[in-house]
PDB file of N, CA and C in Angstrom:
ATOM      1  N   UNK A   1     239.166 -53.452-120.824  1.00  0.00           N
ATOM      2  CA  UNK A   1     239.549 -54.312-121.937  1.00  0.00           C
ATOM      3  C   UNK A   1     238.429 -55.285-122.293  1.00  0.00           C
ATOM      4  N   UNK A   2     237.414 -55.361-121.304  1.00  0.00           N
ATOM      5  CA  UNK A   2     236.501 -56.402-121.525  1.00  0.00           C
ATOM      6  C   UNK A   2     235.585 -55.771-122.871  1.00  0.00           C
ATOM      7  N   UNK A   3     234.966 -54.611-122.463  1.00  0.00           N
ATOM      8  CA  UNK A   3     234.468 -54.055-123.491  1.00  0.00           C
ATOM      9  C   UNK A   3     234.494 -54.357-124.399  1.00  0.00           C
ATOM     10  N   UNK A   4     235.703 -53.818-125.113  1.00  0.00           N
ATOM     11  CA  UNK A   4     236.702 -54.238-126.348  1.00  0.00           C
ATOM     12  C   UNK A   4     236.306 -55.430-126.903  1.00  0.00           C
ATOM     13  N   UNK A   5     237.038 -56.424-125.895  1.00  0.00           N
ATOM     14  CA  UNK A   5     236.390 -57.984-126.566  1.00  0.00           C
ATOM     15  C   UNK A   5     234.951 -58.283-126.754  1.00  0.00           C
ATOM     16  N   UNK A   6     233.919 -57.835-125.958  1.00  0.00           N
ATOM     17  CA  UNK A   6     232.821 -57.794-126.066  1.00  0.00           C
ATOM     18  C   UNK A   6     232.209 -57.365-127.428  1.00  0.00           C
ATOM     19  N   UNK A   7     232.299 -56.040-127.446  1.00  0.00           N
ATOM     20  CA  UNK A   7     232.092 -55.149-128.999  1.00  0.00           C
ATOM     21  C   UNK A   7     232.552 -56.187-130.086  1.00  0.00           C
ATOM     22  N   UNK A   8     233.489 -56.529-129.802  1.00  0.00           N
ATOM     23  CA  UNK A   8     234.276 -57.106-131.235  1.00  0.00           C
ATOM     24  C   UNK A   8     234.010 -58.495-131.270  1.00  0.00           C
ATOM     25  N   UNK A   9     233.542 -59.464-129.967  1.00  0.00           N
ATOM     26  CA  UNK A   9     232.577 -60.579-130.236  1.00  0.00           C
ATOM     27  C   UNK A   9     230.792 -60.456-130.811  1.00  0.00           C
ATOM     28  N   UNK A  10     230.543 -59.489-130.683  1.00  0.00           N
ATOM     29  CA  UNK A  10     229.281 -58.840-131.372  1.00  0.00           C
ATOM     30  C   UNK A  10     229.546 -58.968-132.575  1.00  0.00           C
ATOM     31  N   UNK A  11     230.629 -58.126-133.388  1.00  0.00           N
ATOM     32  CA  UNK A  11     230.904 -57.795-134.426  1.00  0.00           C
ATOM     33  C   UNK A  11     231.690 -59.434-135.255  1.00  0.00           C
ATOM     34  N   UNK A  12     232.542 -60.159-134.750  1.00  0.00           N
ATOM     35  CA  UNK A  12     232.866 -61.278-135.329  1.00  0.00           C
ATOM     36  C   UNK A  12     233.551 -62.173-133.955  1.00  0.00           C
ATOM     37  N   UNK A  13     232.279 -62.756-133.794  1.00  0.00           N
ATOM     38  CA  UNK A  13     232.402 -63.964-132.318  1.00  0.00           C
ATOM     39  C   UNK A  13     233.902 -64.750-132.052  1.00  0.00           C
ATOM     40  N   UNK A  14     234.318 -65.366-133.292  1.00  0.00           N
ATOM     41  CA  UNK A  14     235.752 -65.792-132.813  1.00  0.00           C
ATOM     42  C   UNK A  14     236.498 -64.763-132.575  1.00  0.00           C
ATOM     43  N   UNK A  15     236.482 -63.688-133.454  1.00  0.00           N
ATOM     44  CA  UNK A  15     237.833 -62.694-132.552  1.00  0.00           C
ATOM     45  C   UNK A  15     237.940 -62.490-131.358  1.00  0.00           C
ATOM     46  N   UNK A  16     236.698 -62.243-130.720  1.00  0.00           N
ATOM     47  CA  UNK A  16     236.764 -62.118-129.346  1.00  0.00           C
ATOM     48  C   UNK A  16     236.893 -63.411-128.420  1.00  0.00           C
ATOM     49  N   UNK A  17     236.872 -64.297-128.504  1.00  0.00           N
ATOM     50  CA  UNK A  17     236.859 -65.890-127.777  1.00  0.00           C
ATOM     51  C   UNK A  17     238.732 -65.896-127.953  1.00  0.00           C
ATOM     52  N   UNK A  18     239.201 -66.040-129.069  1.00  0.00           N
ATOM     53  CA  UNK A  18     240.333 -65.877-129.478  1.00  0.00           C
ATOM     54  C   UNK A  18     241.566 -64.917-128.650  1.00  0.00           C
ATOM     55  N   UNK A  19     240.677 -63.852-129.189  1.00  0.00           N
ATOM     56  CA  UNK A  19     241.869 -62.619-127.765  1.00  0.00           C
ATOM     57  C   UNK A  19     241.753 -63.548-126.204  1.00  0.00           C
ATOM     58  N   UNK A  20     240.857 -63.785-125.954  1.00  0.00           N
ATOM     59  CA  UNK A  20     240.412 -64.282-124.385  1.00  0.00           C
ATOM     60  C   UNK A  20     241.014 -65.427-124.250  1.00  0.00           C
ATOM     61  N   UNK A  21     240.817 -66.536-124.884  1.00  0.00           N
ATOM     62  CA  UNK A  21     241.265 -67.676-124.685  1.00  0.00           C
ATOM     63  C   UNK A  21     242.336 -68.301-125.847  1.00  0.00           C
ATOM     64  N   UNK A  22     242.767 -67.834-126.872  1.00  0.00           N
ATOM     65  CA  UNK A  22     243.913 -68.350-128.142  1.00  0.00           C
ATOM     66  C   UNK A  22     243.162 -69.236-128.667  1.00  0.00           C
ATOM     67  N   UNK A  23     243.912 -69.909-129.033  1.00  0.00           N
ATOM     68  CA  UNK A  23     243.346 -71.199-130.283  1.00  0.00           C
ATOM     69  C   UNK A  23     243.380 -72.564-129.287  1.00  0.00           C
ATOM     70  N   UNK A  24     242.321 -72.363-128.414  1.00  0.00           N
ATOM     71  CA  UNK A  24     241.719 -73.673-127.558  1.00  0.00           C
ATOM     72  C   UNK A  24     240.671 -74.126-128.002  1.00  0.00           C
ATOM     73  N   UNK A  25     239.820 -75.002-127.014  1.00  0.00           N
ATOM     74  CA  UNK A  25     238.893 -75.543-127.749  1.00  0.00           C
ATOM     75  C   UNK A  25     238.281 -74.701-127.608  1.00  0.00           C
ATOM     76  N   UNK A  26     237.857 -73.669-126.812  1.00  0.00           N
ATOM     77  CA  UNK A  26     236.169 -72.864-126.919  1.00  0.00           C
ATOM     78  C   UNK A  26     236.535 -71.832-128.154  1.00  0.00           C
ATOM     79  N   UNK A  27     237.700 -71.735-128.723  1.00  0.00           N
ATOM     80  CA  UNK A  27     237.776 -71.017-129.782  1.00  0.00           C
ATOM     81  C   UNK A  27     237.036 -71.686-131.178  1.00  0.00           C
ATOM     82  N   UNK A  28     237.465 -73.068-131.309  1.00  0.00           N
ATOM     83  CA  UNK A  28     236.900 -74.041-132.245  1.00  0.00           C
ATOM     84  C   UNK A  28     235.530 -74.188-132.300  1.00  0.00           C
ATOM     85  N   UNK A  29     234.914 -74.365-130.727  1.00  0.00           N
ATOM     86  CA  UNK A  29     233.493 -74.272-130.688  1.00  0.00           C
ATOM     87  C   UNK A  29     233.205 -73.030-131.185  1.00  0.00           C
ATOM     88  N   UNK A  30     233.591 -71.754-130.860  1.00  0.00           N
ATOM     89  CA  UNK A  30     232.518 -70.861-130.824  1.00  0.00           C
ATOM     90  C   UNK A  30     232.604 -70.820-132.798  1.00  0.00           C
ATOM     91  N   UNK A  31     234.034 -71.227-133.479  1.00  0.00           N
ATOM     92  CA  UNK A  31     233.686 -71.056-134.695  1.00  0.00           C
ATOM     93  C   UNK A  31     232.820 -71.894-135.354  1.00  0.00           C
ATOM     94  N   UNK A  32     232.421 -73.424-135.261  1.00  0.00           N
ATOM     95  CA  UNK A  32     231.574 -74.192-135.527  1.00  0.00           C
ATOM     96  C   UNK A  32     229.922 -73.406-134.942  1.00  0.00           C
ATOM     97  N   UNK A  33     229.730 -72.776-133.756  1.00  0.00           N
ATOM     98  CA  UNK A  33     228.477 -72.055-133.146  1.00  0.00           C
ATOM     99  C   UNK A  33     227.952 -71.090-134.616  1.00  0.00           C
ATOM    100  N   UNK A  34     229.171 -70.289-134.798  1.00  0.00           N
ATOM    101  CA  UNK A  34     229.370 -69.158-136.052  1.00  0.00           C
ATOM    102  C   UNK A  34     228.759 -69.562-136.775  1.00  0.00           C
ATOM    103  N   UNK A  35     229.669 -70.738-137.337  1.00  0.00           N
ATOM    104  CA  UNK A  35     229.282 -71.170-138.644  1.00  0.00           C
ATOM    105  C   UNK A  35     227.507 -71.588-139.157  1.00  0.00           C
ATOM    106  N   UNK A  36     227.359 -72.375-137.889  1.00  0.00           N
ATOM    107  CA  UNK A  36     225.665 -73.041-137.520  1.00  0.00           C
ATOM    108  C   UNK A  36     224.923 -71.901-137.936  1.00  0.00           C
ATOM    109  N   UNK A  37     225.394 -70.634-136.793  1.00  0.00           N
ATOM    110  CA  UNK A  37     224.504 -69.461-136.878  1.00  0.00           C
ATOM    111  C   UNK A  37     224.952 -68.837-135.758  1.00  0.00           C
ATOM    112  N   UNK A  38     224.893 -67.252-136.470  1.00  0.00           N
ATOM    113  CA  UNK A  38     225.344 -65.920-136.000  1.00  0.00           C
ATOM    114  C   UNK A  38     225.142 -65.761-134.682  1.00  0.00           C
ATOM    115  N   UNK A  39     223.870 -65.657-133.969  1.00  0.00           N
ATOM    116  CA  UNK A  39     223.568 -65.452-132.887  1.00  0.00           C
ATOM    117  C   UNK A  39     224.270 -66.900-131.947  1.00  0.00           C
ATOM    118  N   UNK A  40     224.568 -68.015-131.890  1.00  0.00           N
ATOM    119  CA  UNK A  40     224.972 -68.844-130.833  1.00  0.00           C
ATOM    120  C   UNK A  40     226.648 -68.595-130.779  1.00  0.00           C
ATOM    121  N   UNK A  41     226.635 -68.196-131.866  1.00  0.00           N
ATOM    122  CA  UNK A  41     228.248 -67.591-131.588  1.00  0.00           C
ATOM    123  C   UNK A  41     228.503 -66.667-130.772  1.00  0.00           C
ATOM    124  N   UNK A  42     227.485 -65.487-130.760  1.00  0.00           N
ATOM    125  CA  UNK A  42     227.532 -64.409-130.287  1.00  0.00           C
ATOM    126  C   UNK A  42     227.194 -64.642-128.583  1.00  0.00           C
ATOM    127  N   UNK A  43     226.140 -65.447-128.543  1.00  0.00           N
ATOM    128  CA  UNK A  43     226.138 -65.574-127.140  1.00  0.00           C
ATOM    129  C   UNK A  43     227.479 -66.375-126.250  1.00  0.00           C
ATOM    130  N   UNK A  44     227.872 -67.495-126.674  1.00  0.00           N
ATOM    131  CA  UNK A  44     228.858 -68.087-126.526  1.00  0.00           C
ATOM    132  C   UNK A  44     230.239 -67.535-126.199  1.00  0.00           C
ATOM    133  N   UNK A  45     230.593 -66.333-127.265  1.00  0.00           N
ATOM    134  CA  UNK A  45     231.730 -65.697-127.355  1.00  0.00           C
ATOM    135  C   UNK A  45     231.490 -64.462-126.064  1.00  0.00           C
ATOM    136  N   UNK A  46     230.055 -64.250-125.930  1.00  0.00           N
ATOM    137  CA  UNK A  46     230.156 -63.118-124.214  1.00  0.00           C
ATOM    138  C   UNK A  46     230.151 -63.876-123.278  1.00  0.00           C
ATOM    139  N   UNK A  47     229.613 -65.331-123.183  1.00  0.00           N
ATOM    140  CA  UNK A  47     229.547 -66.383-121.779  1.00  0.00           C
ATOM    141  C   UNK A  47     231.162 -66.104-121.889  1.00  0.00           C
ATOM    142  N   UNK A  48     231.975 -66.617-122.574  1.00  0.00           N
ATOM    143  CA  UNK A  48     233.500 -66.872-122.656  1.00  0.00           C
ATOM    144  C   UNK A  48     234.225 -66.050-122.035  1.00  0.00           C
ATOM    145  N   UNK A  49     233.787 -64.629-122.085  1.00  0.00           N
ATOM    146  CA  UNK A  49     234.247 -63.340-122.101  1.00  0.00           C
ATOM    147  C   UNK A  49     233.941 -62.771-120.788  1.00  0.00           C
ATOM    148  N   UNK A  50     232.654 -62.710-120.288  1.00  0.00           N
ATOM    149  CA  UNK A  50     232.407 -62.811-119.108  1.00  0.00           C
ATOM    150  C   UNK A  50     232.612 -63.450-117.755  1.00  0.00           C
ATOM    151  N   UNK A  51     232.898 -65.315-118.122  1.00  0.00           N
ATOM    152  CA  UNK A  51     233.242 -66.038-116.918  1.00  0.00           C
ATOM    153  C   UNK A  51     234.949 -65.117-116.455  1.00  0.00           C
ATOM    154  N   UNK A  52     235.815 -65.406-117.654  1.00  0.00           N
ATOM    155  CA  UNK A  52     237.001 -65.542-117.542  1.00  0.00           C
ATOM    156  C   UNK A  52     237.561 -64.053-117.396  1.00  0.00           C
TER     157      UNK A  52
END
């Protein structure tokens, strides 16, 4: 299942932070990361994905 979230945090960073953690704060961060820019989202949303 990690995969999954992985691929699809590649593809759009909050979805995957979101499946993993809901609408917490690292969901909010990683969309403000997004917003800043593509890539800190992206890293952010696999740290997320990976610890947990």
């Amino acid at each position: 299942m990690d995969i999954i979230r992985i691929i699809l945090s590649i593809l759009l960073p909050p979805l995957g932070v979101f499946l993993q953690v809901g609408l917490g704060k690292h969901f909010w961060i990683n969309v403000i990361l997004t917003i800043l820019g593509y890539i800190p989202g992206i890293i952010h949303a696999v740290y997320i994905i990976a610890t947990r």
